[in-house]
C-alpha atoms as a PDB file:
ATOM      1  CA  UNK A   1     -17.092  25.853 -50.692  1.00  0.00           C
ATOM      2  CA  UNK A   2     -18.376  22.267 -50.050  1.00  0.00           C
ATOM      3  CA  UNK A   3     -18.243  21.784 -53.596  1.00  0.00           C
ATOM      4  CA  UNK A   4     -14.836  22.454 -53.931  1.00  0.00           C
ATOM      5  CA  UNK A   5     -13.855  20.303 -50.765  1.00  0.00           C
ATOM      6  CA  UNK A   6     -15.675  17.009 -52.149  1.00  0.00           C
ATOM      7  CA  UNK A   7     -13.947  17.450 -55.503  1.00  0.00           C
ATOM      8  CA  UNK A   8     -10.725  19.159 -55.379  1.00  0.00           C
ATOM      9  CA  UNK A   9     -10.119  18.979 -52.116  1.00  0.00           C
ATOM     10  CA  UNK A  10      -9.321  20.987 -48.835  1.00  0.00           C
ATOM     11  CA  UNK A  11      -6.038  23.024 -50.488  1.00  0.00           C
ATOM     12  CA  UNK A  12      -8.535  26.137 -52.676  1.00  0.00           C
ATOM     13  CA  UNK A  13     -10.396  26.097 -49.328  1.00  0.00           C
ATOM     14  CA  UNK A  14      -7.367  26.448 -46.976  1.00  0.00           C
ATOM     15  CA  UNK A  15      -6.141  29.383 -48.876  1.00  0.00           C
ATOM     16  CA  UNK A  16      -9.210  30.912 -49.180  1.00  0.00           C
ATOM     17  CA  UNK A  17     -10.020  30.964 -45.735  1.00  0.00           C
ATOM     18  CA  UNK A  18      -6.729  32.302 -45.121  1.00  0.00           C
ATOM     19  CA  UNK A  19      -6.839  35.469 -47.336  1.00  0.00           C
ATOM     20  CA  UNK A  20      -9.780  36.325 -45.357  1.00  0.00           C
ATOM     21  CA  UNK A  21      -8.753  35.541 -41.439  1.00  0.00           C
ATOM     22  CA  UNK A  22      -5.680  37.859 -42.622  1.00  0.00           C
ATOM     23  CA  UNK A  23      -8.354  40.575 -44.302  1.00  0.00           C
ATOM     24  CA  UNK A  24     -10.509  40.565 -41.071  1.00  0.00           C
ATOM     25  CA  UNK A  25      -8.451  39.297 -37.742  1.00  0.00           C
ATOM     26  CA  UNK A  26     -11.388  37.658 -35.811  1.00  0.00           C
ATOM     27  CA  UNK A  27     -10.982  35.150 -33.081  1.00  0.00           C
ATOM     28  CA  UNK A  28     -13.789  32.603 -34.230  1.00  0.00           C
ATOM     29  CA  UNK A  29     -11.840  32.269 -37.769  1.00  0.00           C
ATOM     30  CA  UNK A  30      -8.941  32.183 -36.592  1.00  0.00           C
ATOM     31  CA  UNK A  31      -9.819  29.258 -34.550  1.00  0.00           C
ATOM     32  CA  UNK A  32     -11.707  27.539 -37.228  1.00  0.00           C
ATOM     33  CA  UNK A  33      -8.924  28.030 -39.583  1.00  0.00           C
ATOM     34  CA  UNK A  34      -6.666  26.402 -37.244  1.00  0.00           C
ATOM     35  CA  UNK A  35      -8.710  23.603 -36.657  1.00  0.00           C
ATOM     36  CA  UNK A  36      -8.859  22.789 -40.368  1.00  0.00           C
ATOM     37  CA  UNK A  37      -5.486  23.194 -40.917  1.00  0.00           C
ATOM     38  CA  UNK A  38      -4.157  20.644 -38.056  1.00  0.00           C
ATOM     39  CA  UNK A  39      -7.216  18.384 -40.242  1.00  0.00           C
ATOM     40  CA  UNK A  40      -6.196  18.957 -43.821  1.00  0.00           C
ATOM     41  CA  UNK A  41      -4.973  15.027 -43.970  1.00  0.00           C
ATOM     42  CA  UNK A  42      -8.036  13.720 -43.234  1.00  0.00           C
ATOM     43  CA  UNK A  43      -9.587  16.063 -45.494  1.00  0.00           C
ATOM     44  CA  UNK A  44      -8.719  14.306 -48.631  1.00  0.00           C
ATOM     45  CA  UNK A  45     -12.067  13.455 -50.528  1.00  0.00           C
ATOM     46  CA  UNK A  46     -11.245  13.066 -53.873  1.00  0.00           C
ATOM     47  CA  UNK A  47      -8.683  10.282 -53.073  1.00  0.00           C
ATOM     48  CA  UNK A  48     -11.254   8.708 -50.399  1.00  0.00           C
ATOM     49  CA  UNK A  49     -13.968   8.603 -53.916  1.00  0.00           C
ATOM     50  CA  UNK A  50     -11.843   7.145 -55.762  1.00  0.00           C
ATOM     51  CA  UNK A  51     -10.799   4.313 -53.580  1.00  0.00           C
ATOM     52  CA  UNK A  52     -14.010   3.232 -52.958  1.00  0.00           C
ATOM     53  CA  UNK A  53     -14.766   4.653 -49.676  1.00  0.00           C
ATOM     54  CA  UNK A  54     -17.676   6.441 -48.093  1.00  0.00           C
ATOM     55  CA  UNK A  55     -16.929   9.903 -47.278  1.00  0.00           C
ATOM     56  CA  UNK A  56     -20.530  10.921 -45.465  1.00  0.00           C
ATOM     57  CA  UNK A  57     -21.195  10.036 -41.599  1.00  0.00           C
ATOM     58  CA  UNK A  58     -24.522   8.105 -42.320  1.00  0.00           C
ATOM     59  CA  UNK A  59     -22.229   4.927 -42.504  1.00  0.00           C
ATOM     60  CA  UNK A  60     -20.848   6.066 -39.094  1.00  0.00           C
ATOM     61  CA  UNK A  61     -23.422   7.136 -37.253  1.00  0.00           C
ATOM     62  CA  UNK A  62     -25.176   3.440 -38.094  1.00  0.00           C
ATOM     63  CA  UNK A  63     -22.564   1.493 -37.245  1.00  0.00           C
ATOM     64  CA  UNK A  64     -23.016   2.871 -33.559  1.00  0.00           C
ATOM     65  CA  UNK A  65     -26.308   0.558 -33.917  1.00  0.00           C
ATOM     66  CA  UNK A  66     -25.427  -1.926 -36.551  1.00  0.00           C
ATOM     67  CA  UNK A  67     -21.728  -2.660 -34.837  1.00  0.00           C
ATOM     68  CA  UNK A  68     -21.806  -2.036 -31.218  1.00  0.00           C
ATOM     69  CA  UNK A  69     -25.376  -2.584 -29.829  1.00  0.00           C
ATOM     70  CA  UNK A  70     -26.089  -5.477 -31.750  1.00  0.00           C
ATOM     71  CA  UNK A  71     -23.327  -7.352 -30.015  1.00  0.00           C
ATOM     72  CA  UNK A  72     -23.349  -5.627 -26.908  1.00  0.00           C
ATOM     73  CA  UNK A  73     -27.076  -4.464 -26.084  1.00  0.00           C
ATOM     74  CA  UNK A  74     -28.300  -8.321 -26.466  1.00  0.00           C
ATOM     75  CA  UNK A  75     -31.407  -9.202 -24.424  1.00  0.00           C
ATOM     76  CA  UNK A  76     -29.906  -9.994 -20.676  1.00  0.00           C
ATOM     77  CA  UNK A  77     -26.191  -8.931 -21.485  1.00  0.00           C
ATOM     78  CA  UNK A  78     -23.911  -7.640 -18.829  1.00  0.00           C
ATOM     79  CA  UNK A  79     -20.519  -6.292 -19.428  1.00  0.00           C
ATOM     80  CA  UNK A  80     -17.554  -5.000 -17.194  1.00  0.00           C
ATOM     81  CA  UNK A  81     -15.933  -1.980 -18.278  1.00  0.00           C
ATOM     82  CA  UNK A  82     -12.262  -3.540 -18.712  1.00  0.00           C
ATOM     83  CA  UNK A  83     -14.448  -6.057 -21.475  1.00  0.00           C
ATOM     84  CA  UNK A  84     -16.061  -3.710 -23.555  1.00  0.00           C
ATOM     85  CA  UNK A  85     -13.247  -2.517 -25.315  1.00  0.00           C
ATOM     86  CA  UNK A  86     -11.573  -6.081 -26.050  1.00  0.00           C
ATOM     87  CA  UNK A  87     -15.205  -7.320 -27.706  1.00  0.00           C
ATOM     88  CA  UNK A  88     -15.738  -4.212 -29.705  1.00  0.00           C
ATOM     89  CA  UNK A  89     -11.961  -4.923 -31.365  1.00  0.00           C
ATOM     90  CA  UNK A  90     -12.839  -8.122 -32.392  1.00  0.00           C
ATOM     91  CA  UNK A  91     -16.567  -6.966 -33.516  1.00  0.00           C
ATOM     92  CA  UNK A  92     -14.712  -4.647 -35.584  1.00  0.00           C
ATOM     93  CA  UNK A  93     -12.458  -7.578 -37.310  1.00  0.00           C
ATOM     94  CA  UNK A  94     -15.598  -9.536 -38.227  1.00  0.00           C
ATOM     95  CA  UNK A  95     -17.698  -6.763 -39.531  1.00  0.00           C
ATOM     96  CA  UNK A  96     -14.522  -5.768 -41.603  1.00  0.00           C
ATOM     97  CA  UNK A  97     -13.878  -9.057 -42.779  1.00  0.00           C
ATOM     98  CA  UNK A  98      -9.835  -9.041 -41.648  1.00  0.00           C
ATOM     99  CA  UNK A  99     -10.262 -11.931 -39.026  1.00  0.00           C
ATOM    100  CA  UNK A 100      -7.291 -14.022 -40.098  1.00  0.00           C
ATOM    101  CA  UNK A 101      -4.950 -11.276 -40.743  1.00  0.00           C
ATOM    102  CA  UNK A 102      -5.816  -9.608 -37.164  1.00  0.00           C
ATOM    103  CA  UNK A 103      -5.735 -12.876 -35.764  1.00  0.00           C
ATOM    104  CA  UNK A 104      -2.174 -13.719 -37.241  1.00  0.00           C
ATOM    105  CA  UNK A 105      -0.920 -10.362 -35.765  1.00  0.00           C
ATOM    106  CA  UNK A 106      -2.585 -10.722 -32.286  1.00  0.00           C
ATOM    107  CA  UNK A 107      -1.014 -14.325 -32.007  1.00  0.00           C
ATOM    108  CA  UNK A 108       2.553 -12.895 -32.850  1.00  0.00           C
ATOM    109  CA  UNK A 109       2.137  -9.908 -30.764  1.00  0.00           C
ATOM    110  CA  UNK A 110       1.193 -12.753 -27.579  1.00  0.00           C
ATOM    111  CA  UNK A 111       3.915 -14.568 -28.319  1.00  0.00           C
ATOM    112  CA  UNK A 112       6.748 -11.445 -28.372  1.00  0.00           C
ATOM    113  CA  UNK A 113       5.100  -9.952 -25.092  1.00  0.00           C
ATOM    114  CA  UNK A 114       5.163 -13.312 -23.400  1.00  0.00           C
ATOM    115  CA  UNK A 115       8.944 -13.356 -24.306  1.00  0.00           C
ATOM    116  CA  UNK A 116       9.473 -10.000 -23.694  1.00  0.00           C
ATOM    117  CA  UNK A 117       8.454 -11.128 -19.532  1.00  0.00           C
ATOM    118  CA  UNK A 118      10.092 -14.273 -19.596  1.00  0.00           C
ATOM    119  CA  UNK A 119      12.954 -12.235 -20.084  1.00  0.00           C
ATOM    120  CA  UNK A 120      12.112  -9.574 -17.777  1.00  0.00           C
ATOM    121  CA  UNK A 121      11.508 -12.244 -15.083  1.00  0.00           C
ATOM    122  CA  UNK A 122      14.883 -14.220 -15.928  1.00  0.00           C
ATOM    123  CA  UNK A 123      16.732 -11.048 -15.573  1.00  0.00           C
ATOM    124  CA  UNK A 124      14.987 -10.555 -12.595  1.00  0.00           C
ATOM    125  CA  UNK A 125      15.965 -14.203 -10.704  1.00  0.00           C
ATOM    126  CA  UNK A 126      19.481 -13.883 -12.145  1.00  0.00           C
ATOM    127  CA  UNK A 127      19.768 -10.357 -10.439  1.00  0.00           C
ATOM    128  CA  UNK A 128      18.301 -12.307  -7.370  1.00  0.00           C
ATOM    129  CA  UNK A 129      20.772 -14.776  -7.394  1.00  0.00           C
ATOM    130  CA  UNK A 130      23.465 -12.820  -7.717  1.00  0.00           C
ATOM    131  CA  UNK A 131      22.769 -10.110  -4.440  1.00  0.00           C
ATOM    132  CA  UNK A 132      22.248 -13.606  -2.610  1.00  0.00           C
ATOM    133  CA  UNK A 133      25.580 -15.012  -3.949  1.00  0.00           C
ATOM    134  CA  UNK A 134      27.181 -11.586  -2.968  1.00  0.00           C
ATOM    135  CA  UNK A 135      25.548 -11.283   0.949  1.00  0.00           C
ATOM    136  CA  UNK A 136      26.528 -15.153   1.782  1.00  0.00           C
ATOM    137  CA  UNK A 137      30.199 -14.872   0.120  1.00  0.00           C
ATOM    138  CA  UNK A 138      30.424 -11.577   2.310  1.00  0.00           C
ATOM    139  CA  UNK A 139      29.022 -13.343   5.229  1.00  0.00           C
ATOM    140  CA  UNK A 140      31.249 -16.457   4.993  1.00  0.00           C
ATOM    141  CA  UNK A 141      34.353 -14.168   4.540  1.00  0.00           C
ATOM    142  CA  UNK A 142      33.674 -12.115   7.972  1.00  0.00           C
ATOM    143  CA  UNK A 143      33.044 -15.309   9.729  1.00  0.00           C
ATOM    144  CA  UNK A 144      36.654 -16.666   8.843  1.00  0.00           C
ATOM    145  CA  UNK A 145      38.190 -13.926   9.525  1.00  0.00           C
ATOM    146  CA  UNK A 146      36.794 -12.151  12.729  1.00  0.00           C
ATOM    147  CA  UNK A 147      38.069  -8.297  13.136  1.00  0.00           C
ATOM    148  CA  UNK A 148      40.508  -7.982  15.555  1.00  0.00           C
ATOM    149  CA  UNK A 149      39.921  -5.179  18.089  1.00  0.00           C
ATOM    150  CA  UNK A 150      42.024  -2.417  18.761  1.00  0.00           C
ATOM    151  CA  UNK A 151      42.541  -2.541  21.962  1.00  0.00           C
ATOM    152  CA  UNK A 152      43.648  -6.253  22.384  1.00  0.00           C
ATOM    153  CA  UNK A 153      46.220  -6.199  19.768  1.00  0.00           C
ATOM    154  CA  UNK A 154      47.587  -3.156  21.504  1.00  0.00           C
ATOM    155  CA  UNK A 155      47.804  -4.924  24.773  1.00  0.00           C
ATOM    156  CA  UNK A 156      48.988  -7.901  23.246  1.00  0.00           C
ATOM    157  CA  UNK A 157      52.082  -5.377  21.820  1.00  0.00           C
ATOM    158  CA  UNK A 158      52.620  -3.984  24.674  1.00  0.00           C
ATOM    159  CA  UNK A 159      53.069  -7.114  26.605  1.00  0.00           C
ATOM    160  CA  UNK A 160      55.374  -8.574  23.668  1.00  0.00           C
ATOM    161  CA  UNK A 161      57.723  -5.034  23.731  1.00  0.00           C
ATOM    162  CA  UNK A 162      57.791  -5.833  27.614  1.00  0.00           C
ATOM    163  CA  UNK A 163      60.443  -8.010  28.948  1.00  0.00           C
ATOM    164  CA  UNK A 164      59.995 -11.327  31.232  1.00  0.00           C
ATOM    165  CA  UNK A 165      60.102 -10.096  35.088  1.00  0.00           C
ATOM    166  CA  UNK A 166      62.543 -12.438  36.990  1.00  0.00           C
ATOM    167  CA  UNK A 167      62.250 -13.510  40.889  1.00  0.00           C
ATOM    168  CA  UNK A 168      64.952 -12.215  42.955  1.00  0.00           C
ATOM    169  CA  UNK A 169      68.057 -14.134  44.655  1.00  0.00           C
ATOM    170  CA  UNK A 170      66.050 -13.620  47.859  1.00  0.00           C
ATOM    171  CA  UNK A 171      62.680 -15.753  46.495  1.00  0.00           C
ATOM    172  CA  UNK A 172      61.947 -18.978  48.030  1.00  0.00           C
ATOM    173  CA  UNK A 173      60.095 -21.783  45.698  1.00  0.00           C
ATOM    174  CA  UNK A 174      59.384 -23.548  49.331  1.00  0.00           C
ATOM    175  CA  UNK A 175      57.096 -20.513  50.689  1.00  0.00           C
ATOM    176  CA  UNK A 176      53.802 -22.141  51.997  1.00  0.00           C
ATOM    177  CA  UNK A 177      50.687 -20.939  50.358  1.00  0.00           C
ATOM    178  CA  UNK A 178      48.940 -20.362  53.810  1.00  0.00           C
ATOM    179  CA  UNK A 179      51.163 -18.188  56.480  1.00  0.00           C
ATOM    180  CA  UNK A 180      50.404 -18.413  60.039  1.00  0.00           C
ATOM    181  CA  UNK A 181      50.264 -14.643  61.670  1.00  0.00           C
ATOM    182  CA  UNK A 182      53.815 -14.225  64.063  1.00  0.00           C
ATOM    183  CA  UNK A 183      53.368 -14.932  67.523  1.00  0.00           C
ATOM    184  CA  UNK A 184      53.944 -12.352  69.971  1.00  0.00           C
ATOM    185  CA  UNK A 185      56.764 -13.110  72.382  1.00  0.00           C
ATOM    186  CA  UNK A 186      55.410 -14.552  75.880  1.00  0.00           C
ATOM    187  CA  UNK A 187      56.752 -12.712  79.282  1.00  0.00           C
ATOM    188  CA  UNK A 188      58.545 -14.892  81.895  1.00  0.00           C
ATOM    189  CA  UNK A 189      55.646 -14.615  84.122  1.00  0.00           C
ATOM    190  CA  UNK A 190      53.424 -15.954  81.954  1.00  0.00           C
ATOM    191  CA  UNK A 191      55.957 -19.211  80.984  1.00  0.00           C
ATOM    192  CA  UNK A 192      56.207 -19.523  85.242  1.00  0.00           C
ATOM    193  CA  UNK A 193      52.508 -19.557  85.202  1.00  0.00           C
ATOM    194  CA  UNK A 194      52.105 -21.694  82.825  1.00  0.00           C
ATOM    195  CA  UNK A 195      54.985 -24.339  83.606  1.00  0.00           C
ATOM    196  CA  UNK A 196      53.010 -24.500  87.273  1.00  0.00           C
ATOM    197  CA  UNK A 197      49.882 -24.963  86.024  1.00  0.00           C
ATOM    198  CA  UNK A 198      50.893 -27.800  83.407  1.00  0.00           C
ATOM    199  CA  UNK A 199      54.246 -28.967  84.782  1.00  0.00           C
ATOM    200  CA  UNK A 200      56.617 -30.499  82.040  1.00  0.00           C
ATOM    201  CA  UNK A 201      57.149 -34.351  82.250  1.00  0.00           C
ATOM    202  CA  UNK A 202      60.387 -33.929  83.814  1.00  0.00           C
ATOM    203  CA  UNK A 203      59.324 -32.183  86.566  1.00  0.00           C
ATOM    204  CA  UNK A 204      56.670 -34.488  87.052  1.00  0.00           C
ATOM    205  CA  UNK A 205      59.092 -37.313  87.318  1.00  0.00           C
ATOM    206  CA  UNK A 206      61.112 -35.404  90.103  1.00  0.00           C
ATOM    207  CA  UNK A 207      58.570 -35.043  92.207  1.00  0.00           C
ATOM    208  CA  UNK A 208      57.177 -38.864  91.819  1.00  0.00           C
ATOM    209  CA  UNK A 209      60.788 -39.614  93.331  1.00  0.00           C
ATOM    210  CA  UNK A 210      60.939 -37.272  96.276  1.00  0.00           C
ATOM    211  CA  UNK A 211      57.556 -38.216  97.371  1.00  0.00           C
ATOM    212  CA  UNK A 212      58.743 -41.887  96.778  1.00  0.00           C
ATOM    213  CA  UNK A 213      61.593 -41.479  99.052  1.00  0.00           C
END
């Protein structure tokens, strides 16, 4: 079975293991079958020979030492978490010999993302601009022209439909501001009282001349 899957590849073993999951149902091939199947591309050894490339894990399995704890396991080395991943990618382009192509793509991928958020933020102060444009034009046009209320432009009708009250024939311009209250009418006993106890000039004349003669 191996034999066949280093040199002709994973298609004989496929069907073979097919014909038999449908020959004896069982769970544990049925999962294995599936697993193999979703795999088959990566299964391709014959094509992976011929190009040149290793098809065992002992390659792998020492790159784990060769590739990531020789750069990152160095005597007194401390990484953060967010910096391991970034140093391994680069790691990787040495050890693989594609620095300048990498590097070529990485510097055009910068450049697009740093246009791709100036754009983002231009869009973002035009927007700004606008909404503040729009709330001080709003703004400006209620302050020119004030609402008028209801109820004063009704009275204001109201007194226009009504017509101009005139004074009567009887009015008097000349009325005094300021009215004294009527005096009530004095009795005659109260004049003859009065006359006796402040006599009038004439009658204090008449009696300078009687006593005179």
């Amino acid at each position: 079975m191996l034999h066949l899957l280093k040199h002709q590849g994973p298609q004989r073993v496929l069907t073979h293991l097919s014909w038999l999951a449908a020959g004896s149902p069982s769970p544990t091939l049925q999962e294995n079958l599936a697993s193999l199947q979703k795999r088959e591309a990566h299964m391709q050894y014959p094509i992976y020979q011929a190009a040149g490339l290793p098809i065992g894990s002992g390659s792998v399995e020492s790159a784990n030492k060769v590739v990531v704890e020789a750069r990152l396991k160095g005597a007194g080395m401390r990484w953060e978490r967010q910096n391991v991943n970034p140093i391994l990618v680069l790691r990787n382009v040495v050890c693989n010999r594609r620095w300048h192509e990498t590097w070529t793509t990485a510097v055009a991928h910068r450049r697009a993302l740093r246009t791709s958020r100036r754009q983002a933020d231009s869009q973002q102060r035009l927007t700004s601009a606008f909404w503040t444009l729009v709330f001080w034009g709003v703004h400006r046009y209620r302050m020119s022209h004030p609402p008028a209320h209801p109820c004063t432009s009704t009275t204001a009708a109201v007194r226009e439909q009504q017509p101009a009250r005139r004074p009567g024939s009887g009015y008097s311009w000349r009325k005094p501001f300021l009215r004294r209250p009527p005096s009530s009418p004095a009795r005659p006993e109260e004049v003859c009282a009065k006359n006796e106890t402040h006599p009038t000039p004439d009658l204090a004349r008449r009696d300078n001349a009687k006593q005179e003669n």
